[in-house]
N, C-alpha and C. Protein backbone atom coordinates (compact mmCIF):
# COMPACT_ATOMS: atom_id res chain seq x y z
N UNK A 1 104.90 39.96 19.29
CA UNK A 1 104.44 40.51 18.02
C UNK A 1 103.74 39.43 17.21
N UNK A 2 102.84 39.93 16.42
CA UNK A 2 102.25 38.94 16.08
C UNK A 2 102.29 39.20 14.48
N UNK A 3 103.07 37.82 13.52
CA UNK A 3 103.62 38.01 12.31
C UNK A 3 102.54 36.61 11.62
N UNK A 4 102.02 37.24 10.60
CA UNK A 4 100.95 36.49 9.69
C UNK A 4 101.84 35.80 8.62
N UNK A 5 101.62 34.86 7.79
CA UNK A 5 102.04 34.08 6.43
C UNK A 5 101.39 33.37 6.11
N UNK A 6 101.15 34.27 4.64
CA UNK A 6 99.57 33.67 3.78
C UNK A 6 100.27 33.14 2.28
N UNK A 7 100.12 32.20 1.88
CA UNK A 7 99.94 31.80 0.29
C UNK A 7 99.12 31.10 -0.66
N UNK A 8 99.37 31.19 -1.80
CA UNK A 8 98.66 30.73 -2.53
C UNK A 8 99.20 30.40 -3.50
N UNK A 9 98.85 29.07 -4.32
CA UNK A 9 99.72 28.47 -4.92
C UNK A 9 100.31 28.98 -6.35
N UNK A 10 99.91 29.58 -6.99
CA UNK A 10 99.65 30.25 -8.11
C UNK A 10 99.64 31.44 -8.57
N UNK A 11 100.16 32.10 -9.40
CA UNK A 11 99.92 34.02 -9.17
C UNK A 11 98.62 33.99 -9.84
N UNK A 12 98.17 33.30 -10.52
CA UNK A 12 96.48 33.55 -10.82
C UNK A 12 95.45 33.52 -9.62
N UNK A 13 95.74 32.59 -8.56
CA UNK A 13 95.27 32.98 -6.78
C UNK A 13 95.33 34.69 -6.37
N UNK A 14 94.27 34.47 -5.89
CA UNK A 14 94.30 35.63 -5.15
C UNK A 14 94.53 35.39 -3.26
N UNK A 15 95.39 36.47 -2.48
CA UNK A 15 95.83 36.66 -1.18
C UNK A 15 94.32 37.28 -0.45
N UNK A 16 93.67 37.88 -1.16
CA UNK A 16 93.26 39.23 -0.25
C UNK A 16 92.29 38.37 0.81
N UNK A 17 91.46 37.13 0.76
CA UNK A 17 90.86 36.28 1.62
C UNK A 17 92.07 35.76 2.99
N UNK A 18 93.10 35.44 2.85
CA UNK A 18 93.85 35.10 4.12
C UNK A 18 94.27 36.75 4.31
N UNK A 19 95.16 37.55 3.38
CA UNK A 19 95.47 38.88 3.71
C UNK A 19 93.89 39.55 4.93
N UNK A 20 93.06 39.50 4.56
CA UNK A 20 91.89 40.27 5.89
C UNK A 20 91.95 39.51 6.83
N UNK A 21 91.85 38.16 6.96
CA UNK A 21 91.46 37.05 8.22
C UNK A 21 92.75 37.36 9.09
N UNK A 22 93.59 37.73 8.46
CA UNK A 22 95.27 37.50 9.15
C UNK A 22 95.55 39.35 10.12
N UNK A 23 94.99 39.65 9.14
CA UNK A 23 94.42 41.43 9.60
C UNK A 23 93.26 41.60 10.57
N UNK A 24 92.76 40.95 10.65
CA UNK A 24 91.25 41.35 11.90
C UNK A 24 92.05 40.10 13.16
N UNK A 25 92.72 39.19 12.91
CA UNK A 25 93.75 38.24 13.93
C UNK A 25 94.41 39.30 14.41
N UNK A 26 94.66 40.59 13.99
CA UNK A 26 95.54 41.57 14.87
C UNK A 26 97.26 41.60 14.43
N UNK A 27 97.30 41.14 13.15
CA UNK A 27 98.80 40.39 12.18
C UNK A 27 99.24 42.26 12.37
N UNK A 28 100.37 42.00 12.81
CA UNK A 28 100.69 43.21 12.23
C UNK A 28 101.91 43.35 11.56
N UNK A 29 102.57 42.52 11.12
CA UNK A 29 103.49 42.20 9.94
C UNK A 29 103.06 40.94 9.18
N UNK A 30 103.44 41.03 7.54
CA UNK A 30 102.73 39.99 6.84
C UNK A 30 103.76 39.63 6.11
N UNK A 31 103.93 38.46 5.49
CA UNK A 31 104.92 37.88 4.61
C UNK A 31 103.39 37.05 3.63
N UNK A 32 103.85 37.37 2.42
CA UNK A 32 103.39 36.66 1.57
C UNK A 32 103.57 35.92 -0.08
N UNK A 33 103.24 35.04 -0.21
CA UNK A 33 103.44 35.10 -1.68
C UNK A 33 102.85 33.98 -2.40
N UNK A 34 103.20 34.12 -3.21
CA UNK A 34 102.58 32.73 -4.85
C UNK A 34 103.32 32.03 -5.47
N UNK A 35 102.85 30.75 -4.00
CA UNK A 35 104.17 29.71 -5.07
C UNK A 35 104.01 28.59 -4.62
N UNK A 36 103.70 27.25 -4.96
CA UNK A 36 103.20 26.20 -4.81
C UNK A 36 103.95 25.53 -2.88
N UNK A 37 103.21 25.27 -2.28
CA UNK A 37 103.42 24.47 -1.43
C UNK A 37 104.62 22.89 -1.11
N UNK A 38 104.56 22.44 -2.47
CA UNK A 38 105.17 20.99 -2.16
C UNK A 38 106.15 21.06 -1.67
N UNK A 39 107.01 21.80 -1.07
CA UNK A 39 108.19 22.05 -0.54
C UNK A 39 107.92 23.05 0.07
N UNK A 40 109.21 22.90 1.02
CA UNK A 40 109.46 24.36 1.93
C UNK A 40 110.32 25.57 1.58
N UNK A 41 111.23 24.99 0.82
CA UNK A 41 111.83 26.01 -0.55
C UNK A 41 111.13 26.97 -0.93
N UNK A 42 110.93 28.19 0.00
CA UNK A 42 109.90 29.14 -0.36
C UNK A 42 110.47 30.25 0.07
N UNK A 43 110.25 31.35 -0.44
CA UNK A 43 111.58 32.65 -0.29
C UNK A 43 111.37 33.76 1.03
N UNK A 44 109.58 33.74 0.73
CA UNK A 44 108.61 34.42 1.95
C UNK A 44 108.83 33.45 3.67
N UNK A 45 108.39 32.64 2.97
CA UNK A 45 108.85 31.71 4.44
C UNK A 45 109.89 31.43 4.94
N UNK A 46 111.02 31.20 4.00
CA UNK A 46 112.47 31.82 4.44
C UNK A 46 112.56 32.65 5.27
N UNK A 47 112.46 33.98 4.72
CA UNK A 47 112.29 34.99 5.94
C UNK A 47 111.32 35.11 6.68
N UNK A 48 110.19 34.88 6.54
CA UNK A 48 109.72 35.18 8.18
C UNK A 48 110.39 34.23 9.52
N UNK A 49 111.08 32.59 8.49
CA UNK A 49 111.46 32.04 9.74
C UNK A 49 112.97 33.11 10.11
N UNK A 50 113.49 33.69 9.62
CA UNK A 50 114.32 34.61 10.00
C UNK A 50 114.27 35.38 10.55
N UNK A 51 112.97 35.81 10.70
CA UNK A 51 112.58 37.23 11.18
C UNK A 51 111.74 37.01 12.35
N UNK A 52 110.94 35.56 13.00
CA UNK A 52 110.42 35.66 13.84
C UNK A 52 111.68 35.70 15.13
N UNK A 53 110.56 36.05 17.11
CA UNK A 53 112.37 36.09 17.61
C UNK A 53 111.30 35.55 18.98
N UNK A 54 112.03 34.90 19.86
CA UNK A 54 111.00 34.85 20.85
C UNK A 54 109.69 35.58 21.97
N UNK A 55 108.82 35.16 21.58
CA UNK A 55 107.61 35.62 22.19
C UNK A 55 106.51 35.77 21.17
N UNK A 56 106.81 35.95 19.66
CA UNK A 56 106.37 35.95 18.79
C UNK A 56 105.06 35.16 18.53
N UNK A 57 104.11 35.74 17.57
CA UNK A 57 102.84 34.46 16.97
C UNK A 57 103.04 34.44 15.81
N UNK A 58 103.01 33.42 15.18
CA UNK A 58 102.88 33.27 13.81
C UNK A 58 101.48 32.83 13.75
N UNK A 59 100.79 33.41 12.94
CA UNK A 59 99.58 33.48 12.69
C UNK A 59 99.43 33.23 11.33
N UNK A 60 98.04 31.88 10.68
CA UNK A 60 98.28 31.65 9.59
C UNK A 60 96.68 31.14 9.25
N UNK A 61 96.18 31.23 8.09
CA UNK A 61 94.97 30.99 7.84
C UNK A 61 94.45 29.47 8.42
N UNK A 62 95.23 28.27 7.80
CA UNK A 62 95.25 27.11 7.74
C UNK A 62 96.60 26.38 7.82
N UNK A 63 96.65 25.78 8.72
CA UNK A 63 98.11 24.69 8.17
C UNK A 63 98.69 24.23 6.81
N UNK A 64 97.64 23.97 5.90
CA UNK A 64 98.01 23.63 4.44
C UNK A 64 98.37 24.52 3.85
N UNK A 65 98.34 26.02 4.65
CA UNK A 65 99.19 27.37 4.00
C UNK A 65 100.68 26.96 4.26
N UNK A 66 101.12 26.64 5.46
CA UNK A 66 102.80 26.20 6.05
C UNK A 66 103.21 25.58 4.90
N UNK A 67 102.23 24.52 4.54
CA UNK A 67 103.02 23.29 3.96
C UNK A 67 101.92 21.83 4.08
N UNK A 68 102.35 21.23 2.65
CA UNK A 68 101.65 20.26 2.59
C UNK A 68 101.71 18.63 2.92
N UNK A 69 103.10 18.80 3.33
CA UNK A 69 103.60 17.55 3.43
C UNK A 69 103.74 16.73 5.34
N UNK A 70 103.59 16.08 5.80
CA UNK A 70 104.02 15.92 7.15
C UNK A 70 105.20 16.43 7.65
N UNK A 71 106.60 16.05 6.38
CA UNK A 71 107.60 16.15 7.09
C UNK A 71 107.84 17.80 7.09
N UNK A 72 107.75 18.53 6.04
CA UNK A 72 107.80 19.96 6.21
C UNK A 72 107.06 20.42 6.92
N UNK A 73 105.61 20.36 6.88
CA UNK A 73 105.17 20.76 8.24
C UNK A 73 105.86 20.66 10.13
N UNK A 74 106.39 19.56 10.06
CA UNK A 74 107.01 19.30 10.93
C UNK A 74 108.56 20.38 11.36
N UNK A 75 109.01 20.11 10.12
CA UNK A 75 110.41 20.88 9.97
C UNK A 75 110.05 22.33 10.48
N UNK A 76 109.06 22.87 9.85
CA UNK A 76 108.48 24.13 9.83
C UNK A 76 108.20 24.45 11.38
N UNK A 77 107.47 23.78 11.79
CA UNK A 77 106.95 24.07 13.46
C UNK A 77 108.00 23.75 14.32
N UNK A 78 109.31 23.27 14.32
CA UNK A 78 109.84 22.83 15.14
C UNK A 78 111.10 23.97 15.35
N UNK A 79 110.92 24.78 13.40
CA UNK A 79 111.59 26.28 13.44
C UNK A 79 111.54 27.02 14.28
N UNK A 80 110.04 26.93 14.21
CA UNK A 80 108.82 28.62 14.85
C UNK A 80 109.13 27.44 16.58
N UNK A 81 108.85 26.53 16.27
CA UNK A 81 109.41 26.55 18.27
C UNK A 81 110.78 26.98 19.06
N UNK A 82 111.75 26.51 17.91
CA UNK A 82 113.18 26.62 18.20
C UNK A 82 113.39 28.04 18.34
N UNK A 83 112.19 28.74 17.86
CA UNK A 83 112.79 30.37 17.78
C UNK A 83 111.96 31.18 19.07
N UNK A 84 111.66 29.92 19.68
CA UNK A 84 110.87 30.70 21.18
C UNK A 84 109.16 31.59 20.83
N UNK A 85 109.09 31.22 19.33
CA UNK A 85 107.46 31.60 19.13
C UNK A 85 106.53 30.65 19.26
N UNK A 86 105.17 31.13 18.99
CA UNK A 86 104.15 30.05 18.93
C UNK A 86 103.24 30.07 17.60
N UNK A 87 102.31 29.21 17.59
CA UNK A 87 102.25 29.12 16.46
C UNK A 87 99.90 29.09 16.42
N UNK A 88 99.47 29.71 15.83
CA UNK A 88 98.16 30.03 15.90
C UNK A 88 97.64 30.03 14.35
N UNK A 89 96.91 28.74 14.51
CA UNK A 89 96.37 28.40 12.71
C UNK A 89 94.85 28.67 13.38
N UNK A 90 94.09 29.54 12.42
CA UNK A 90 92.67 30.73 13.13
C UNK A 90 92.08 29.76 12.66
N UNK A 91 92.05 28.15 11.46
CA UNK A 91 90.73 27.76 11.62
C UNK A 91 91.22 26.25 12.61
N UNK A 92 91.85 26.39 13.48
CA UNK A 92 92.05 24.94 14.12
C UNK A 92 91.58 25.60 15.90
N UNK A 93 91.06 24.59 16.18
CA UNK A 93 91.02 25.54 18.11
C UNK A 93 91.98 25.81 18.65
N UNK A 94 92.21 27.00 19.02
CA UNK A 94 93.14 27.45 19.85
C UNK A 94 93.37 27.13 21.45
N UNK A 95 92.21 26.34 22.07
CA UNK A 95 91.85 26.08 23.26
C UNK A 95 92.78 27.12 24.29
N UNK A 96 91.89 29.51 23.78
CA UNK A 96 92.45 30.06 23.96
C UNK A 96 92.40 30.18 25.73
N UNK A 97 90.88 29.31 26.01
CA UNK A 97 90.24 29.69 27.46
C UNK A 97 91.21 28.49 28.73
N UNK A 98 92.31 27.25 27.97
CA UNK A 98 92.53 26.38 28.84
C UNK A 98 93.62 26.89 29.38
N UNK A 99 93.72 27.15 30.73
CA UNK A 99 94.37 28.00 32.03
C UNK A 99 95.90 27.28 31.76
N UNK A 100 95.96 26.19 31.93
CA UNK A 100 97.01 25.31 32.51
C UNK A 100 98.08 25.14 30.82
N UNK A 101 99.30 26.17 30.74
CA UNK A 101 99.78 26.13 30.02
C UNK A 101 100.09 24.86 29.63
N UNK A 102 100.51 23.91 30.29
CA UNK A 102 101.12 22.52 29.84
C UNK A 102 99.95 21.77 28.86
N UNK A 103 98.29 21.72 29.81
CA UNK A 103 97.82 21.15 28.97
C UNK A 103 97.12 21.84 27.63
N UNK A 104 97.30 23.74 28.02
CA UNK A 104 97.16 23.94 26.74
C UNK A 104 98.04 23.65 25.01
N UNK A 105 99.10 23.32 25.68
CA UNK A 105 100.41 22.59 24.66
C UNK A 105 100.24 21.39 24.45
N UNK A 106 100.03 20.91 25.38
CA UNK A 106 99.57 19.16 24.77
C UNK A 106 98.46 18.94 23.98
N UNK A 107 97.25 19.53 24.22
CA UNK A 107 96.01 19.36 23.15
C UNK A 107 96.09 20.23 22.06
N UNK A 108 96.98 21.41 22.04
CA UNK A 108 97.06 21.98 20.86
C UNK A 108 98.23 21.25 19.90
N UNK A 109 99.29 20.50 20.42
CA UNK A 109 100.06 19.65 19.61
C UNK A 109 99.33 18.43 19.00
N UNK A 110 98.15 17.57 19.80
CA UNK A 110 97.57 16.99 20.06
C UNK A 110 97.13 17.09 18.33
N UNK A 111 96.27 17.98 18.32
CA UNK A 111 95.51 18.69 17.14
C UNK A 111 96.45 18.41 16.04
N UNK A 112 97.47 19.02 16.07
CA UNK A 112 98.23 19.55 14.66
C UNK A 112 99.09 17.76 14.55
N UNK A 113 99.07 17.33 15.46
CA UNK A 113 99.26 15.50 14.36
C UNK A 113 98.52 15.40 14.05
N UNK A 114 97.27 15.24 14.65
CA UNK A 114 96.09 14.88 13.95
C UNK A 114 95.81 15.77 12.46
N UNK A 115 95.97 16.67 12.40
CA UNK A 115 95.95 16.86 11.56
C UNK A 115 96.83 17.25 10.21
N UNK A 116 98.05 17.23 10.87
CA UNK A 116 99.21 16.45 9.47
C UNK A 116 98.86 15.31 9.40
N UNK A 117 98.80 14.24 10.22
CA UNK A 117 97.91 13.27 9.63
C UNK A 117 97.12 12.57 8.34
N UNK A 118 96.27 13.86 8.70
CA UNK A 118 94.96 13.98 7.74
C UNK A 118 95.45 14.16 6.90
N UNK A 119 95.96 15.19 6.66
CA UNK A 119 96.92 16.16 5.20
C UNK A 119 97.36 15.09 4.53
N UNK A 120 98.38 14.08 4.77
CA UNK A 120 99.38 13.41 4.23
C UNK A 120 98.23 12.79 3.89
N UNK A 121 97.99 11.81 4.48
CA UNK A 121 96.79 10.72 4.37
C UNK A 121 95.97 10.85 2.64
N UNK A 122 95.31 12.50 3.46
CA UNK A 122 94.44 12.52 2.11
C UNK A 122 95.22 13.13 0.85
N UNK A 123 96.39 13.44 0.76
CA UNK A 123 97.33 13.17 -0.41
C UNK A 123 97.97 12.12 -0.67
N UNK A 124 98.23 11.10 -0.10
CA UNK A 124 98.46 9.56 -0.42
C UNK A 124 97.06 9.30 -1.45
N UNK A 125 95.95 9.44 -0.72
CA UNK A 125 94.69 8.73 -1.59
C UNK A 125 94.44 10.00 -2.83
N UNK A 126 94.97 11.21 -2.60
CA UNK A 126 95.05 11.75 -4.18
C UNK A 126 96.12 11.47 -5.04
N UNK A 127 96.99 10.92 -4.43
CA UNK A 127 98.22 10.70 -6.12
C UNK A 127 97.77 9.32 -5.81
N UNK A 128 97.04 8.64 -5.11
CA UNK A 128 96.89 6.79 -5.80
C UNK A 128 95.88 6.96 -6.57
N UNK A 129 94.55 7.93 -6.39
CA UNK A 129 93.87 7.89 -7.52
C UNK A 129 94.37 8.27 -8.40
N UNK A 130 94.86 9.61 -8.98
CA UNK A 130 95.98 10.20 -9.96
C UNK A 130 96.37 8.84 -10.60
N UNK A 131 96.88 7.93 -9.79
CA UNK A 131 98.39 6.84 -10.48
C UNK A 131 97.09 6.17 -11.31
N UNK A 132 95.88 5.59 -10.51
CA UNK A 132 95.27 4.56 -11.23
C UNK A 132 94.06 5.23 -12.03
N UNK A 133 94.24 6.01 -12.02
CA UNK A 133 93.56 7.30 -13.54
C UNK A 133 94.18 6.94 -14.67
N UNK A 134 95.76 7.37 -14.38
CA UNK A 134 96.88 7.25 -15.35
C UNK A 134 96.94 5.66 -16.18
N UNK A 135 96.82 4.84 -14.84
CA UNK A 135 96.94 3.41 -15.75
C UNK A 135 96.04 2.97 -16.95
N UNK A 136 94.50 3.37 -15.94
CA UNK A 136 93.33 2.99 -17.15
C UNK A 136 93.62 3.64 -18.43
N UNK A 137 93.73 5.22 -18.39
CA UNK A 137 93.86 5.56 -19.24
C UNK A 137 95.14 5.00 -20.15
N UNK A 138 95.97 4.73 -19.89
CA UNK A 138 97.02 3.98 -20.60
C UNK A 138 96.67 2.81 -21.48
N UNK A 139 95.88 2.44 -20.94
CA UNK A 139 94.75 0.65 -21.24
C UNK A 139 94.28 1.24 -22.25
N UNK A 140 93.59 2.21 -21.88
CA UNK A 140 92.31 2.35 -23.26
C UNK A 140 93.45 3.38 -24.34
N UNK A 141 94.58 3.22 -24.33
CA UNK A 141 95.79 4.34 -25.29
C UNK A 141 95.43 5.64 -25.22
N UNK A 142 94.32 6.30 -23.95
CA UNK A 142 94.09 7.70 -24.02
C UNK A 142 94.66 8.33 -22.81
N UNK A 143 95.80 8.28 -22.85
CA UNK A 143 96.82 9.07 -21.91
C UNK A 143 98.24 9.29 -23.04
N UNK A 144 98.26 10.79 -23.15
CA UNK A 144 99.51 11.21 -23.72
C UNK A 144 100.03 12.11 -22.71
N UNK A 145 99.91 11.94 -21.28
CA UNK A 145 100.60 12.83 -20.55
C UNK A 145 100.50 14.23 -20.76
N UNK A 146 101.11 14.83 -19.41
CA UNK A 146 100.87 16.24 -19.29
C UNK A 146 101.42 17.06 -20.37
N UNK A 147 100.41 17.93 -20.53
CA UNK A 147 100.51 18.99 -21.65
C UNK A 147 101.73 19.79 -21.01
N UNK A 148 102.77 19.96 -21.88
CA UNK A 148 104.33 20.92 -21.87
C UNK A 148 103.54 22.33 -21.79
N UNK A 149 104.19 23.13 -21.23
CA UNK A 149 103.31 24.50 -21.43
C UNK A 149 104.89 25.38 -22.25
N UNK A 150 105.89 25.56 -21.74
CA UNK A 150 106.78 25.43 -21.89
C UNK A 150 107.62 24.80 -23.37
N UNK A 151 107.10 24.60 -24.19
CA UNK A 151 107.96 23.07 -25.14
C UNK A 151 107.72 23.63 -26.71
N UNK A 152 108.45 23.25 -27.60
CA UNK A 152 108.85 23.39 -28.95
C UNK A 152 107.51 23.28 -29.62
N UNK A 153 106.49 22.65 -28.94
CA UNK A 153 104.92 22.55 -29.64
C UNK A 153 103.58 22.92 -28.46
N UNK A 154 104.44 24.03 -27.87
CA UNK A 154 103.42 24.27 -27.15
C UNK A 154 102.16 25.17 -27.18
N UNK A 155 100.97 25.09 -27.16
CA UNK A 155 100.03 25.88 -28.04
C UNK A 155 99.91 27.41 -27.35
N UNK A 156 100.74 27.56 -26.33
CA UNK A 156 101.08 28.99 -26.08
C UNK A 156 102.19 29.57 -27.22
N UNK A 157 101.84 30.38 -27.95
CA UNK A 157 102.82 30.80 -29.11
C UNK A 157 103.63 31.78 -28.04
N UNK A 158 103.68 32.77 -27.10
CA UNK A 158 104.58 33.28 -25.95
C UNK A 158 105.38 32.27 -25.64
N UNK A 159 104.91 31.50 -24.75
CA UNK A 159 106.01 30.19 -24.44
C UNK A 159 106.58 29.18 -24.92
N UNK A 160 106.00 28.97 -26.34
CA UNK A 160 107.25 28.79 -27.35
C UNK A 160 108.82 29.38 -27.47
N UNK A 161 108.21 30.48 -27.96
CA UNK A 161 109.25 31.34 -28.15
C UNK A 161 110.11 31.58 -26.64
N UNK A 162 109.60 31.52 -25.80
CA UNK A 162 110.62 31.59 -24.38
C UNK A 162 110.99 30.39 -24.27
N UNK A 163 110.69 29.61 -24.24
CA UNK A 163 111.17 28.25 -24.81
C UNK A 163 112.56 28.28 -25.24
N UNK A 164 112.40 28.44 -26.98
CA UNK A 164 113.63 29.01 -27.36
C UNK A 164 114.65 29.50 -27.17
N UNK A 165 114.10 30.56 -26.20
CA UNK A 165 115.03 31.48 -25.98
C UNK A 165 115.58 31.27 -24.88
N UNK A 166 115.20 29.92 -23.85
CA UNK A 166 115.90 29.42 -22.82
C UNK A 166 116.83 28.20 -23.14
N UNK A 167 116.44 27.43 -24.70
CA UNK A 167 117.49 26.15 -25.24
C UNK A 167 118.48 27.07 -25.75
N UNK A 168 118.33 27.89 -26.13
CA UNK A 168 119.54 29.22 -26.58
C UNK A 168 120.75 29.57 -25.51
N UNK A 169 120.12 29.99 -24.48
CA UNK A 169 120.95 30.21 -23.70
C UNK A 169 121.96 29.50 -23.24
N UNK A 170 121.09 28.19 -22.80
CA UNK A 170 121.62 26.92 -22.32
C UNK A 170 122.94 26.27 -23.22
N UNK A 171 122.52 26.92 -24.39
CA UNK A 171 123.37 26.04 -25.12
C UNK A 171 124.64 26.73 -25.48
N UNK A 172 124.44 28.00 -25.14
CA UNK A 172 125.93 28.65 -25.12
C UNK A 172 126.99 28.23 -24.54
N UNK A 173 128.23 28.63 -24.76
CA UNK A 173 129.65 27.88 -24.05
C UNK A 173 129.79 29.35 -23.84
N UNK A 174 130.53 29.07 -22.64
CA UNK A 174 129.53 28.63 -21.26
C UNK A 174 127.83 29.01 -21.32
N UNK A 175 127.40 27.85 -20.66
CA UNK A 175 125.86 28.02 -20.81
C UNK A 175 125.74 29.33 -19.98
N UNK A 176 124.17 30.16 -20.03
CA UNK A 176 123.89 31.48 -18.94
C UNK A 176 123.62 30.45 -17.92
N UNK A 177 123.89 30.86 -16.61
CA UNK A 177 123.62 30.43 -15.67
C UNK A 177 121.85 30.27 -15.18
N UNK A 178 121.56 28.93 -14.55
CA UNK A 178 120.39 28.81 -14.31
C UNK A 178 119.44 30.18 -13.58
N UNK A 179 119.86 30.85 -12.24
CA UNK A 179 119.39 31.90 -12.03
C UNK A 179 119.30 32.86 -13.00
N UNK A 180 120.17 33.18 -13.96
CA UNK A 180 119.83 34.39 -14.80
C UNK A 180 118.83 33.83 -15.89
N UNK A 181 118.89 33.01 -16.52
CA UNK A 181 118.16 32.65 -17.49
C UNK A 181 116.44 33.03 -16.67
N UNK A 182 116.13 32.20 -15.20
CA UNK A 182 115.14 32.48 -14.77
C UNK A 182 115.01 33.54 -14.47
N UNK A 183 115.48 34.88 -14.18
CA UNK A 183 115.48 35.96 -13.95
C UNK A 183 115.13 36.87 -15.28
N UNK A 184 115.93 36.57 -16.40
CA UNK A 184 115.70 37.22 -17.78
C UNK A 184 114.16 36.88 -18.63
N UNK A 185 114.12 35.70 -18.22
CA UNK A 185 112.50 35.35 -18.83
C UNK A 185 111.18 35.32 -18.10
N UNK A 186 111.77 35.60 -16.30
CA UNK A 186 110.56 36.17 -16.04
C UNK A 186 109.70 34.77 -15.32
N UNK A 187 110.87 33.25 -15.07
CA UNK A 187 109.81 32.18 -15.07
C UNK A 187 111.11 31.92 -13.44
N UNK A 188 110.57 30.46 -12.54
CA UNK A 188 111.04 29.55 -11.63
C UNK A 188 112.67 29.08 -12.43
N UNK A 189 113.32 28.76 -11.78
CA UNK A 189 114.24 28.22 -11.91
C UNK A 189 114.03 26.62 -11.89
N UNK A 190 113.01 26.38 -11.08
CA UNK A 190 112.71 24.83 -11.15
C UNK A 190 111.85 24.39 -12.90
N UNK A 191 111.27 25.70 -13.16
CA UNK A 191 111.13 26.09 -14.71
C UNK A 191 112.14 25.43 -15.90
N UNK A 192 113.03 26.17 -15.65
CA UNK A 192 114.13 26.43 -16.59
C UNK A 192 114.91 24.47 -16.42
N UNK A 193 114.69 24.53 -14.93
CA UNK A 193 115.58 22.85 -14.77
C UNK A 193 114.40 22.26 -15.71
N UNK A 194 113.09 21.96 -15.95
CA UNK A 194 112.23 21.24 -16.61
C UNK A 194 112.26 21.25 -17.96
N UNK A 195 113.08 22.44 -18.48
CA UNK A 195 112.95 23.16 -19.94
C UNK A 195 114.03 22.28 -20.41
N UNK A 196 115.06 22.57 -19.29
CA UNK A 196 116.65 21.75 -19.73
C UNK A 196 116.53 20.21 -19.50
N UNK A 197 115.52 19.70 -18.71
CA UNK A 197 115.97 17.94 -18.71
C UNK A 197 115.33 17.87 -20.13
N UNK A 198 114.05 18.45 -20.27
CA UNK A 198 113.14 17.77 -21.50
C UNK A 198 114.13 18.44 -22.74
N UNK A 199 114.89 19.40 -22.72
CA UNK A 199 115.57 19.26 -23.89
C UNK A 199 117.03 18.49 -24.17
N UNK A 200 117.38 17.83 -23.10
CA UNK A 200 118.15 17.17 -22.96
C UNK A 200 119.55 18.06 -23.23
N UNK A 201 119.61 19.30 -22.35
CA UNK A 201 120.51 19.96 -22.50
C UNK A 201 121.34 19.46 -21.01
């Protein structure tokens, strides 16, 4: 069977570009959703690794859909192997025409270091530029850090007030529990942990 998993980092992203590519691939079950990559902590990918069973394809736009990191990528593929499936990223070669199963496994593994590789690599050289952005700007006193979206002065007047209404909670005896608070306002729980360090609750 052949099971697709598409995301995108953001609910302002739109699916429907991997949703067709993953559909004309012949996907005929889909897992999807909107929610940042940096981890594998992901609820959709949870289950499909649950749900794939051997003989299976996981079928996926790009590798940087799995995951962005080497080691999760890694973690991730070694799932989808352990579970007797295989694994088919539509923009990397599939080398679908090479006869000799063994060496079609070796050059297609071949590939996917090479290109976690790459991935990591070229996110090392984006958070070192990031870091030495941050410094200059520090030099010249024009870095006040990331804008709170979330925070007691935040120029979203909505997320102010949810704001509020999450130091509220928190601060009850007994505090609401982290899942409900994220559940009642509608935001991440990794949310609500950011709301509570910066308020020092």
């Amino acid at each position: 069977m052949k099971v697709g998993y598409a995301r995108v980092s953001t609910a302002e992203q739109n699916l429907d570009r991997q949703l067709e590519a993953l559909k004309k691939a012949g996907v005929q079950k889909i897992f999807a959703e909107k929610i940042s990559g940096k981890n594998a902590d992901r609820p959709q990918l949870k289950v499909m690794l649950e749900y794939i069973h051997d003989q299976d394809e996981i079928v996926v736009l790009s590798l940087d859909r799995l995951g962005r990191s080497s080691r999760d990528l890694t973690e991730i593929i070694e799932e989808v192997r352990h579970k007797g499936a295989v694994l088919n990223i539509l923009d990397l070669p599939s080398f679908a025409g090479v006869e000799d199963q063994n060496l079609k496994a070796l050059l297609s593994n071949l590939v996917l270091e090479i290109y976690k590789y790459t991935a990591e690599e070229e996110r090392r050289k984006i958070r070192e530029r990031q870091r030495q952005g941050i410094e200059l700007a520090k030099q010249r006193g024009a870095y006040k850090g990331a804008v709170r979206l979330y925070a007691p002065d935040s120029p979203d007047r909505r997320k102010r007030y949810l704001y509020h209404q999450v130091v509220q909670m928190l601060q009850q005896d007994p505090p609401v529990p982290i899942a409900q608070i994220a559940r009642t306002i509608g935001t991440s729980r990794s949310q609500i942990y950011r709301i509570k360090k910066f308020s020092n609750l």
